[in-house]
Protein backbone atom coordinates (compact mmCIF):
# COMPACT_ATOMS: atom_id res chain seq x y z
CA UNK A 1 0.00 0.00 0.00
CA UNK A 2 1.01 3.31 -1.15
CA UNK A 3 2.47 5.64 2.10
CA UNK A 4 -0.26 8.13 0.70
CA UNK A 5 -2.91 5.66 1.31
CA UNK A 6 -1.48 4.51 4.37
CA UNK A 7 -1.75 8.12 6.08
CA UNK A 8 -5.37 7.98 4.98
CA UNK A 9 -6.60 5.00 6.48
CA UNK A 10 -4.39 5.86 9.35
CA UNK A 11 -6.12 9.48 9.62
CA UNK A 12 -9.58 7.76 9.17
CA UNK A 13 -9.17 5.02 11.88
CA UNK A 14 -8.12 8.02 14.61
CA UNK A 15 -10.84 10.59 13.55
CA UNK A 16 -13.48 7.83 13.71
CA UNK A 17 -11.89 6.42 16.97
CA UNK A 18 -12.13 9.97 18.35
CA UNK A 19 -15.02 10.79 17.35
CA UNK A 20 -16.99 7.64 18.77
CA UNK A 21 -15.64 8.58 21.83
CA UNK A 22 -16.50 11.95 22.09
CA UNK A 23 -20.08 11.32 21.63
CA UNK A 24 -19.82 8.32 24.05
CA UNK A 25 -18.26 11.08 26.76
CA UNK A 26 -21.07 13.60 25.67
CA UNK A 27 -24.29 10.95 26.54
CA UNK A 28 -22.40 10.18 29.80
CA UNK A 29 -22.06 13.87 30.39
CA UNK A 30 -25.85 14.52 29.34
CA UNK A 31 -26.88 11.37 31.64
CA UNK A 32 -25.22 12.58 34.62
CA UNK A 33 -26.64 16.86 33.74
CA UNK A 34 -23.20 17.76 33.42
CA UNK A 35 -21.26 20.40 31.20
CA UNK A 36 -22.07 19.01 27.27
CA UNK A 37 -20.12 19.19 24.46
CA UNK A 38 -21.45 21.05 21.91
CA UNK A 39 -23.47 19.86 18.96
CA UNK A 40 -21.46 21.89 16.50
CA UNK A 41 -18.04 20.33 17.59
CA UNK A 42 -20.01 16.78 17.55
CA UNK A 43 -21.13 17.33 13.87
CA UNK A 44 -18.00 19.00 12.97
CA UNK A 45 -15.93 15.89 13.91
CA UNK A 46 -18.19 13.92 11.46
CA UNK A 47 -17.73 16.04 8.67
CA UNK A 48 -13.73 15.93 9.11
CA UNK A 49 -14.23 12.22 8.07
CA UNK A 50 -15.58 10.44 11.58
CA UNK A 51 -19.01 9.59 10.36
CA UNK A 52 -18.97 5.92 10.64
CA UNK A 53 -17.71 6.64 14.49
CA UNK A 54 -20.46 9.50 14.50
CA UNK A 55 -23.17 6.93 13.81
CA UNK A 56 -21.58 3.99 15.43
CA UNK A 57 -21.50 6.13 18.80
CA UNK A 58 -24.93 7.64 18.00
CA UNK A 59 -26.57 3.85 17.77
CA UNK A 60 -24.45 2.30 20.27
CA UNK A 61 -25.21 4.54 23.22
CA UNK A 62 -28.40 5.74 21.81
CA UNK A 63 -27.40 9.35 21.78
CA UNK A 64 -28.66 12.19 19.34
CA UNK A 65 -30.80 9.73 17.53
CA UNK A 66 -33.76 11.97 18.11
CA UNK A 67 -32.46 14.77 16.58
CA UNK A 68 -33.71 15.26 13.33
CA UNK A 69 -29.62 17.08 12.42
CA UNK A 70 -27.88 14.20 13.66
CA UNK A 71 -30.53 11.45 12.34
CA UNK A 72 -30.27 12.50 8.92
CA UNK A 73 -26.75 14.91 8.95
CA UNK A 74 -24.63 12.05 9.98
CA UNK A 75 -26.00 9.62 6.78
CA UNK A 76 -26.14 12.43 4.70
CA UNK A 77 -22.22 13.70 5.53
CA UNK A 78 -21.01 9.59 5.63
CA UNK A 79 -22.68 9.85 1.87
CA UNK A 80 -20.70 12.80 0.45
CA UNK A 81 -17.55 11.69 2.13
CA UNK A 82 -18.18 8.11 0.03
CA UNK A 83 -18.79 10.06 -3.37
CA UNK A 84 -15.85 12.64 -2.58
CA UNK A 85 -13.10 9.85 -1.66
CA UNK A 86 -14.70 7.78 -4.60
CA UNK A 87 -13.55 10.78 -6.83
CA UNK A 88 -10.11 11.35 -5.50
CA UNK A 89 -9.32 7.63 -5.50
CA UNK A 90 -10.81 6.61 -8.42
C-alpha cells in the first residue's frame, strides 16, 4: 500500500476512533446533567471524516438519535464523504 494511502486510512481510523468517543463522553455527560459538548463540535468531527464513528456512537449509546440534524446529517455527511473519496481515488 502506497504511504499516501497509508496516512489515509491511518487518519480515518483516529478521527473515527475519536469521534466515537466523544459522543460516548457527551451521553455520559448529558446522563449525569453535566457540562455538554457542543453539537457543533459533535457534527464537525463527522464532517472531518468520523461519520462511521459518528453513527456507530450515536446507535451504540443511543445518543442524538432523536435529533432530526444528527438522524439525517450524519448519513447524509457519511454519503458525500463516500462520493468525494470515490472521486479522488478513483
Amino acid at each position: 500500500m502506497e504511504a499516501k494511502y497509508m496516512l489515509g486510512v491511518l487518519y480515518l481510523a483516529a478521527v473515527n476512533l475519536i469521534t466515537f468517543i466523544v459522543y460516548g463522553v457527551d451521553k455520559r455527560r448529558a446522563v449525569s446533567q453535566k457540562w455538554r459538548i457542543p453539537e457543533k463540535t459533535l457534527l464537525l468531527l463527522a464532517a472531518a471524516g468520523g461519520s462511521v464513528g459518528a453513527f456507530a456512537g450515536m446507535q451504540i449509546f443511543r445518543h442524538k438519535i432523536r435529533k432530526m440534524k444528527f438522524s439525517l446529517g450524519v448519513p447524509v455527511i457519511f454519503v458525500v464523504q463516500i462520493l468525494v473519496f470515490y472521486g479522488i481515488f478513483r
